[in-house]
N, C-alpha and C. Protein backbone atom coordinates (compact mmCIF):
# COMPACT_ATOMS: atom_id res chain seq x y z
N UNK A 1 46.10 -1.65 -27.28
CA UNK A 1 45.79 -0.60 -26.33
C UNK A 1 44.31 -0.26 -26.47
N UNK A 2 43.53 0.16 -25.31
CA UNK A 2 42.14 0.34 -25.29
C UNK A 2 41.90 1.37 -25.90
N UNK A 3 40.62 1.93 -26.65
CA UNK A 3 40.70 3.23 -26.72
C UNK A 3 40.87 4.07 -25.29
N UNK A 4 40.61 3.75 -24.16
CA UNK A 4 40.80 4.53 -23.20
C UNK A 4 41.66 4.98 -22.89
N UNK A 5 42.85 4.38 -23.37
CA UNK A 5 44.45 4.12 -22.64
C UNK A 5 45.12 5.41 -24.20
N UNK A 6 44.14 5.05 -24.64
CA UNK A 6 44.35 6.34 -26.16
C UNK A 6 44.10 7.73 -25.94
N UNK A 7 43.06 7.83 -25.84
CA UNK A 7 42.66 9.34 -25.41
C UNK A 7 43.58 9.55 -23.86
N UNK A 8 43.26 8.75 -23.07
CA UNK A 8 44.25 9.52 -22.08
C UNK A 8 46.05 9.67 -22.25
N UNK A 9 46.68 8.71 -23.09
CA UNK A 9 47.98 9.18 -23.86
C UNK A 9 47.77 10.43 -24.64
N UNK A 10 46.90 10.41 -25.56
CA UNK A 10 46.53 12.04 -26.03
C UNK A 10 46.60 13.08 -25.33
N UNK A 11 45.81 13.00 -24.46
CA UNK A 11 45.36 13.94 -23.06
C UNK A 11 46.78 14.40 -22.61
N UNK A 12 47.49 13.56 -22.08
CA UNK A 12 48.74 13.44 -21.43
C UNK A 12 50.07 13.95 -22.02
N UNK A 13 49.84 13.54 -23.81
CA UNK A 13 50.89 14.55 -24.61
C UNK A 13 50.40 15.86 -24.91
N UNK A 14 49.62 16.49 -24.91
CA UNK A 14 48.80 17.90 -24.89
C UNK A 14 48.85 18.28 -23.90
N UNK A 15 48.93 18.09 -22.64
CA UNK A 15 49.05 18.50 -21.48
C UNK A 15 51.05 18.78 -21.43
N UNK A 16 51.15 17.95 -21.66
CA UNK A 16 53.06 17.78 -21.82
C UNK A 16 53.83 18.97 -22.68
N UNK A 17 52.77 18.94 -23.45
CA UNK A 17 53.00 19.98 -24.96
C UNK A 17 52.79 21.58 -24.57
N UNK A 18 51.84 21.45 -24.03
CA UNK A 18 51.45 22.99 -23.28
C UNK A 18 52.49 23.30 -22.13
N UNK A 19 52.32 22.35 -21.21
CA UNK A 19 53.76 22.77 -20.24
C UNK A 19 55.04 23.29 -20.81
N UNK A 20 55.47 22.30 -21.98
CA UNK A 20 56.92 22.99 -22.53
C UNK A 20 56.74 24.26 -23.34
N UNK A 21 55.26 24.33 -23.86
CA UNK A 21 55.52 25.44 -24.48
C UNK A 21 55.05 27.27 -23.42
N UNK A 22 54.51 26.58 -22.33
CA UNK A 22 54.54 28.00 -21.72
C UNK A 22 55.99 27.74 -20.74
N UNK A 23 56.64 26.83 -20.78
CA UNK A 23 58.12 26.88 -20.36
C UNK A 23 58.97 27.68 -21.38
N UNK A 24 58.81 27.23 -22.46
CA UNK A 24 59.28 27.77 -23.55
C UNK A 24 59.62 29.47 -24.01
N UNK A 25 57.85 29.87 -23.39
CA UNK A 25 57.63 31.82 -23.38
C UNK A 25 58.11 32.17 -22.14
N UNK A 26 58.30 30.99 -21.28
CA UNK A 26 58.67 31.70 -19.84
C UNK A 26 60.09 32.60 -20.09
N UNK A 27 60.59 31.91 -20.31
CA UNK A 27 62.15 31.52 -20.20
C UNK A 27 62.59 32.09 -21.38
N UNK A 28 62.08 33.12 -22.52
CA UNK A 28 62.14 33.69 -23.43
C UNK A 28 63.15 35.18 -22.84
N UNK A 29 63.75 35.64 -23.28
CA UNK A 29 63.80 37.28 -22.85
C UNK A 29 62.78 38.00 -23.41
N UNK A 30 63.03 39.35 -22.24
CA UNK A 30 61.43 39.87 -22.76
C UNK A 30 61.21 40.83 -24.36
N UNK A 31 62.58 41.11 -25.17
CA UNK A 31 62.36 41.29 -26.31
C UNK A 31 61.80 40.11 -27.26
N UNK A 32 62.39 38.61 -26.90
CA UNK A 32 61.88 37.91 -27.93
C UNK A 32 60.27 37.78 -27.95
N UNK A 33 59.96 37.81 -26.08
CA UNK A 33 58.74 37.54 -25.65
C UNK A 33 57.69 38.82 -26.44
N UNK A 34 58.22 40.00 -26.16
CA UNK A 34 57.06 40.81 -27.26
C UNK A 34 57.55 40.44 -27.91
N UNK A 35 58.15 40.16 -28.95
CA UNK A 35 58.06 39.79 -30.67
C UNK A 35 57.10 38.89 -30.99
N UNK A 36 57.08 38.31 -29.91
CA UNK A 36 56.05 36.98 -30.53
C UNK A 36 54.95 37.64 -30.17
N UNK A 37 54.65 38.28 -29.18
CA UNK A 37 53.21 38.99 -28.88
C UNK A 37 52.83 39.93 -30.02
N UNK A 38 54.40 40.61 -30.70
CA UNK A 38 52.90 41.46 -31.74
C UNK A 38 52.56 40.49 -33.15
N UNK A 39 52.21 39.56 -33.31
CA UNK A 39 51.77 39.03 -34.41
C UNK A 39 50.45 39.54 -34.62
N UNK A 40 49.99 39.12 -33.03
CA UNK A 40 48.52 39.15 -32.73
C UNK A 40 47.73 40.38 -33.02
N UNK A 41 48.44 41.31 -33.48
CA UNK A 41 47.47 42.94 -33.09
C UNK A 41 47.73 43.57 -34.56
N UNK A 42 48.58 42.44 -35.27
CA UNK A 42 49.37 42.83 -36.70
C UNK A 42 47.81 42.84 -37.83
N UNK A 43 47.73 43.34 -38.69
CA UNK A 43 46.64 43.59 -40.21
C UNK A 43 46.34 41.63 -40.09
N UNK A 44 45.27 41.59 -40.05
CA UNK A 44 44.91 39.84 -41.07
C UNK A 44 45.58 38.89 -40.17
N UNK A 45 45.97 39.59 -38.76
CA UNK A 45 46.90 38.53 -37.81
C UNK A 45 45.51 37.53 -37.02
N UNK A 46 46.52 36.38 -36.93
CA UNK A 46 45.51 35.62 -35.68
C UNK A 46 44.87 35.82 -34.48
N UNK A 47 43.46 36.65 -34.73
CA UNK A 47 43.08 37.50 -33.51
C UNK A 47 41.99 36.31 -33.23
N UNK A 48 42.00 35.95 -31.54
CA UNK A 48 40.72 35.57 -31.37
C UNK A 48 39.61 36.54 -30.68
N UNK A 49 38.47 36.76 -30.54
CA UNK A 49 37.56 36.99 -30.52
C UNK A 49 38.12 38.67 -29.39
N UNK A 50 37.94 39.81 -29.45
CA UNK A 50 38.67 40.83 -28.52
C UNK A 50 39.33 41.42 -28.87
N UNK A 51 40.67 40.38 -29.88
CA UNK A 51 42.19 40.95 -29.68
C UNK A 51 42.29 41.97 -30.84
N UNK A 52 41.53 42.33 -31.62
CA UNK A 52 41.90 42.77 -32.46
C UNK A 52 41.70 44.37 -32.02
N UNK A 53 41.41 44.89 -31.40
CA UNK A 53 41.35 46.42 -30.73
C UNK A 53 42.07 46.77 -29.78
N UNK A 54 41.82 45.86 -28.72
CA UNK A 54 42.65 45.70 -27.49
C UNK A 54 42.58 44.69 -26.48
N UNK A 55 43.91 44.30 -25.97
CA UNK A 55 43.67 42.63 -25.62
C UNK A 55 44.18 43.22 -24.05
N UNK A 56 44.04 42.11 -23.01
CA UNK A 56 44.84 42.07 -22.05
C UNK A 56 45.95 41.36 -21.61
N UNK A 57 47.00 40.69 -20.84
CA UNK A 57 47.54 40.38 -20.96
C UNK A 57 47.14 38.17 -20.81
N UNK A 58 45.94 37.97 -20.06
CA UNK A 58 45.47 36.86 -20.27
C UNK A 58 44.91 36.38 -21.57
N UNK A 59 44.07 37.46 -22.25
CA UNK A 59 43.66 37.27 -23.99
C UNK A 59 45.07 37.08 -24.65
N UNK A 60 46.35 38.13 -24.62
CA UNK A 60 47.15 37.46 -25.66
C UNK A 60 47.96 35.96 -24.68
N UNK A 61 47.79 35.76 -23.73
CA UNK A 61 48.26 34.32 -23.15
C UNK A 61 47.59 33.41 -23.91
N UNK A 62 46.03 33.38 -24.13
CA UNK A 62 45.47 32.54 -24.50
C UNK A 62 45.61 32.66 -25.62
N UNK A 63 45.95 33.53 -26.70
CA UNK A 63 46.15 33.66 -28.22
C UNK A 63 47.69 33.00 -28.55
N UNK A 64 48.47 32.90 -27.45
CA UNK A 64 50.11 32.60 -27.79
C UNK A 64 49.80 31.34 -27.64
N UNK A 65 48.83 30.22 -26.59
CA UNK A 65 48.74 29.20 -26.23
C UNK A 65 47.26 28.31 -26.98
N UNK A 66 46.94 29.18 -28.14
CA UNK A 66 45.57 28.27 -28.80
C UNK A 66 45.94 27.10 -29.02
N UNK A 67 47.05 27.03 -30.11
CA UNK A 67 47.42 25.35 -30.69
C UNK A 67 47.36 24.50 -29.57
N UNK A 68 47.86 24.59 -28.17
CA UNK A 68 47.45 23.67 -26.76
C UNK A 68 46.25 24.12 -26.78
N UNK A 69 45.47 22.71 -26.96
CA UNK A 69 44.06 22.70 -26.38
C UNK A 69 44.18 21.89 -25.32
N UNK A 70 45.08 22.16 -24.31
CA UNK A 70 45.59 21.49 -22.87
C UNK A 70 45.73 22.49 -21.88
N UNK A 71 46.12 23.92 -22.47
CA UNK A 71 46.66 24.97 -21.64
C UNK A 71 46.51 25.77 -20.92
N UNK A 72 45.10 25.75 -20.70
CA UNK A 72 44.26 26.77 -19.88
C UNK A 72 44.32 26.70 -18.45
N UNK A 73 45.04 25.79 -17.84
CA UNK A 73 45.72 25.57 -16.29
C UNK A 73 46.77 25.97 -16.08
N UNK A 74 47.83 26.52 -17.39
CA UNK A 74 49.21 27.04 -17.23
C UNK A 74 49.07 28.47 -17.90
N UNK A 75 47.84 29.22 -18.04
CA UNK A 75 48.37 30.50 -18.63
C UNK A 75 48.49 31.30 -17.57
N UNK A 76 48.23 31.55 -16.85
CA UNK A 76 48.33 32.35 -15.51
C UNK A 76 50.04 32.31 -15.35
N UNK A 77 50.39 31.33 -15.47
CA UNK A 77 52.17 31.18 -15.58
C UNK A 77 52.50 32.21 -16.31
N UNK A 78 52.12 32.57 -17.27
CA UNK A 78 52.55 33.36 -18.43
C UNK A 78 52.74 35.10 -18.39
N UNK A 79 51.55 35.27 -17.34
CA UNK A 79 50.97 36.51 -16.98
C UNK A 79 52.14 37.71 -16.91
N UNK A 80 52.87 37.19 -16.10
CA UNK A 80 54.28 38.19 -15.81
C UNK A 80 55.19 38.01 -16.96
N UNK A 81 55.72 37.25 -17.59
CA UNK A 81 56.12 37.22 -18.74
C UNK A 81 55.78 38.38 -19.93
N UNK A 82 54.38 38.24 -20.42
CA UNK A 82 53.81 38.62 -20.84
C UNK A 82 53.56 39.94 -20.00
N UNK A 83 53.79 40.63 -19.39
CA UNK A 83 53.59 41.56 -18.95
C UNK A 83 54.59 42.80 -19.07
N UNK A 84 55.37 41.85 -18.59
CA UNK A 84 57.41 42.17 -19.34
C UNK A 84 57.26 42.69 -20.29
N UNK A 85 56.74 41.93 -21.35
CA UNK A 85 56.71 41.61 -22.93
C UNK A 85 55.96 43.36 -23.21
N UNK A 86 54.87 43.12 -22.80
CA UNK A 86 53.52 44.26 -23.13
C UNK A 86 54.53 45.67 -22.67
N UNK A 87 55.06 45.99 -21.71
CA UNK A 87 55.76 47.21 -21.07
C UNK A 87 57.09 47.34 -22.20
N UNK A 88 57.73 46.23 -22.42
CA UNK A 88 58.71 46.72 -23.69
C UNK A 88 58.44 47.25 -24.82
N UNK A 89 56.85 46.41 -25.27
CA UNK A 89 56.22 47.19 -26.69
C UNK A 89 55.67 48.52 -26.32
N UNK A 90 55.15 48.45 -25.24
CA UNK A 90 55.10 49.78 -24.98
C UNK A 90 56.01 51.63 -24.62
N UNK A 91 56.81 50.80 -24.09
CA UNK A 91 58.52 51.38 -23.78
C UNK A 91 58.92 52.18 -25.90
N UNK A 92 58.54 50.86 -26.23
CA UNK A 92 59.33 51.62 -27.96
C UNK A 92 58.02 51.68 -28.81
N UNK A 93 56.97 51.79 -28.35
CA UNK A 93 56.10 52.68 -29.17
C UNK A 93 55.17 52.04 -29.87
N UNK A 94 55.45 50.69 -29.61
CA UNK A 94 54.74 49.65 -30.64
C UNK A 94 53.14 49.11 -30.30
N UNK A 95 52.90 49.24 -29.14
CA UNK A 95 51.79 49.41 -28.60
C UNK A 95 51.50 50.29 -27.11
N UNK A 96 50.15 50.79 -27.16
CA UNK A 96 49.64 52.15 -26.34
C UNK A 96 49.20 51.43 -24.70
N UNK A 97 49.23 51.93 -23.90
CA UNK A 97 48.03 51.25 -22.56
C UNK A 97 46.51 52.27 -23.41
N UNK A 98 45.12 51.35 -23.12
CA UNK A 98 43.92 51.85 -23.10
C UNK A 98 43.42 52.11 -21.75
N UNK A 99 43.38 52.95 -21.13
CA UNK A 99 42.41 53.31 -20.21
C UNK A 99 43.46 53.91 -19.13
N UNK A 100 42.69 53.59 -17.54
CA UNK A 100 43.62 54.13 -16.65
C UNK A 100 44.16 52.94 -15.86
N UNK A 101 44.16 51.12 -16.13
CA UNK A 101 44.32 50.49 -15.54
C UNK A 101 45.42 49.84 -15.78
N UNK A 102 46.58 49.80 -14.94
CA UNK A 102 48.10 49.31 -15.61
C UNK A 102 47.93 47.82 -16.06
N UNK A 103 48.04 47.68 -17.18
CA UNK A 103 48.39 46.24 -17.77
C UNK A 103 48.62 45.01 -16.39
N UNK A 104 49.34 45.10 -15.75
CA UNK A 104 49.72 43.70 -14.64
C UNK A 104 48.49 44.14 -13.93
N UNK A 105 47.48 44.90 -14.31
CA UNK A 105 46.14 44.67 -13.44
C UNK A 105 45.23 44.27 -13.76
N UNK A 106 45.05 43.66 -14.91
CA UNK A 106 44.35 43.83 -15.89
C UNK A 106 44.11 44.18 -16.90
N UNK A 107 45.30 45.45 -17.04
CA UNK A 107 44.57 46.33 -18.60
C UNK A 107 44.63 46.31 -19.34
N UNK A 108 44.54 47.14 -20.64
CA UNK A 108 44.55 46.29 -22.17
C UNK A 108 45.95 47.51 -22.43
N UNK A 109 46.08 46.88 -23.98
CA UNK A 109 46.99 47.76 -24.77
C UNK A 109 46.24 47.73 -26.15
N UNK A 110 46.84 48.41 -26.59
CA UNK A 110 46.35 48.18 -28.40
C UNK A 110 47.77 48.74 -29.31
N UNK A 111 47.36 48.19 -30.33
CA UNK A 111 48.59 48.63 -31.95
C UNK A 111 48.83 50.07 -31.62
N UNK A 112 49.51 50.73 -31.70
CA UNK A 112 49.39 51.55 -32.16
C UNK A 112 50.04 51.76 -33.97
N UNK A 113 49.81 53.13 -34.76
CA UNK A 113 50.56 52.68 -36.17
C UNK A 113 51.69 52.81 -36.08
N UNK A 114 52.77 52.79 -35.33
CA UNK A 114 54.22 52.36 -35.26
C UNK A 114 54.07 50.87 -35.58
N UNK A 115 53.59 49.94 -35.05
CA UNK A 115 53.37 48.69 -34.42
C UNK A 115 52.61 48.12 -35.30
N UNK A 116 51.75 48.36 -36.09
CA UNK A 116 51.26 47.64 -37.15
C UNK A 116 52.15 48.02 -38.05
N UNK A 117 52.65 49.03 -38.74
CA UNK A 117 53.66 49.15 -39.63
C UNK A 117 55.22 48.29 -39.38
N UNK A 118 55.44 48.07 -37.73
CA UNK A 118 56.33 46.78 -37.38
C UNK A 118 56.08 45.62 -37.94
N UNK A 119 54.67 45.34 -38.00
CA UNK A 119 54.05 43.88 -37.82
C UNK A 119 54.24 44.18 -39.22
N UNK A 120 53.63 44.79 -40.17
CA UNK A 120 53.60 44.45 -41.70
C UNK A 120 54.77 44.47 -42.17
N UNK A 121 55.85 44.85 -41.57
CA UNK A 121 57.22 44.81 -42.41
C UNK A 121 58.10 43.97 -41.94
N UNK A 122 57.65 43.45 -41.23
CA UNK A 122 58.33 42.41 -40.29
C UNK A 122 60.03 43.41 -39.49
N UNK A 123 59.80 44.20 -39.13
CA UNK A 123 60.62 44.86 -38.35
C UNK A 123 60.15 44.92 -37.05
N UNK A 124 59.43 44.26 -36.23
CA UNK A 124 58.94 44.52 -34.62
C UNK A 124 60.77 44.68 -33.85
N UNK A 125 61.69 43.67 -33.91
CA UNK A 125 62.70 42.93 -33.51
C UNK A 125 63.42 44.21 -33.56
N UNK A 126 63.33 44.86 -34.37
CA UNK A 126 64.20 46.00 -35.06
C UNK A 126 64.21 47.27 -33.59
N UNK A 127 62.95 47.42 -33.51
CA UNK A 127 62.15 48.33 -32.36
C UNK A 127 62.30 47.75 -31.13
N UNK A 128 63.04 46.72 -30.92
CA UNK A 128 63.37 45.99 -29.58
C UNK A 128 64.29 46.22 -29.52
C-alpha cells in the first residue's frame, strides 16, 4: 500500500471514529449526557483553553470530542444534546447560567460548589 493510500485509510478511520462517537453522545439520555459533561468543569479536570470558568455549549462539544482529531464537522450535531445535558445540570444545581444569554444561544454555564463537590466525589449521577 502507498503511503498515500495510508494516511487517507487513517483519515477515513478518524473520520469514522468521530461519527460513532458523536452518534454515541447523541443517542445518550440526557442524564448520562451531563454526566459526562461535568468532568470538564471538575478540580485538575481536562479543561481546554476557556473551560475552566465557563464554557459554552460548543467549547464543552469540542472538549467531549478532543481524542477525534476528525470531529470538528460533526460538533454542531452535538449542540442540542449537549444543551439537554447543560439545562439538567443546571435543573439540580450542579452548574449556574453566566450572564443573560440562554445556553442554546450561546451562553456559558459554570461549576457551581454543588458540582465540583459532585465531580470530586464522584457523585454527579447521584444529582441526576
Amino acid at each position: 500500500m502507498s503511503p498515500l493510500f495510508g494516511r487517507s485509510g487513517e483519515k477515513a478511520a478518524q473520520e469514522e471514529a468521530a461519527r460513532a462517537e458523536v452518534a454515541r453522545l447523541s443517542t445518550l439520555s440526557v442524564s448520562a449526557l451531563a454526566a459526562e459533561i461535568m468532568p470538564g468543569f471538575g478540580p485538575g479536570g481536562p479543561r481546554p483553553p476557556g473551560f475552566g470558568t465557563s464554557a459554552n455549549s460548543l467549547q464543552i462539544a469540542n472538549w467531549l470530542m478532543a481524542s477525534h482529531p476528525r470531529a470538528e464537522r460533526y460538533l454542531r450535531q452535538l449542540i442540542r444534546p449537549i444543551n439537554e445535558g447543560i439545562q439538567a445540570l443546571v435543573t439540580v444545581g450542579l452548574v449556574e447560567d453566566v450572564g443573560r444569554v440562554p445556553i442554546s444561544d450561546g451562553g456559558r454555564v459554570r461549576v457551581t460548589a454543588l458540582g465540583e463537590t459532585a465531580v470530586s466525589e464522584g457523585t454527579v449521577r447521584e444529582h441526576l
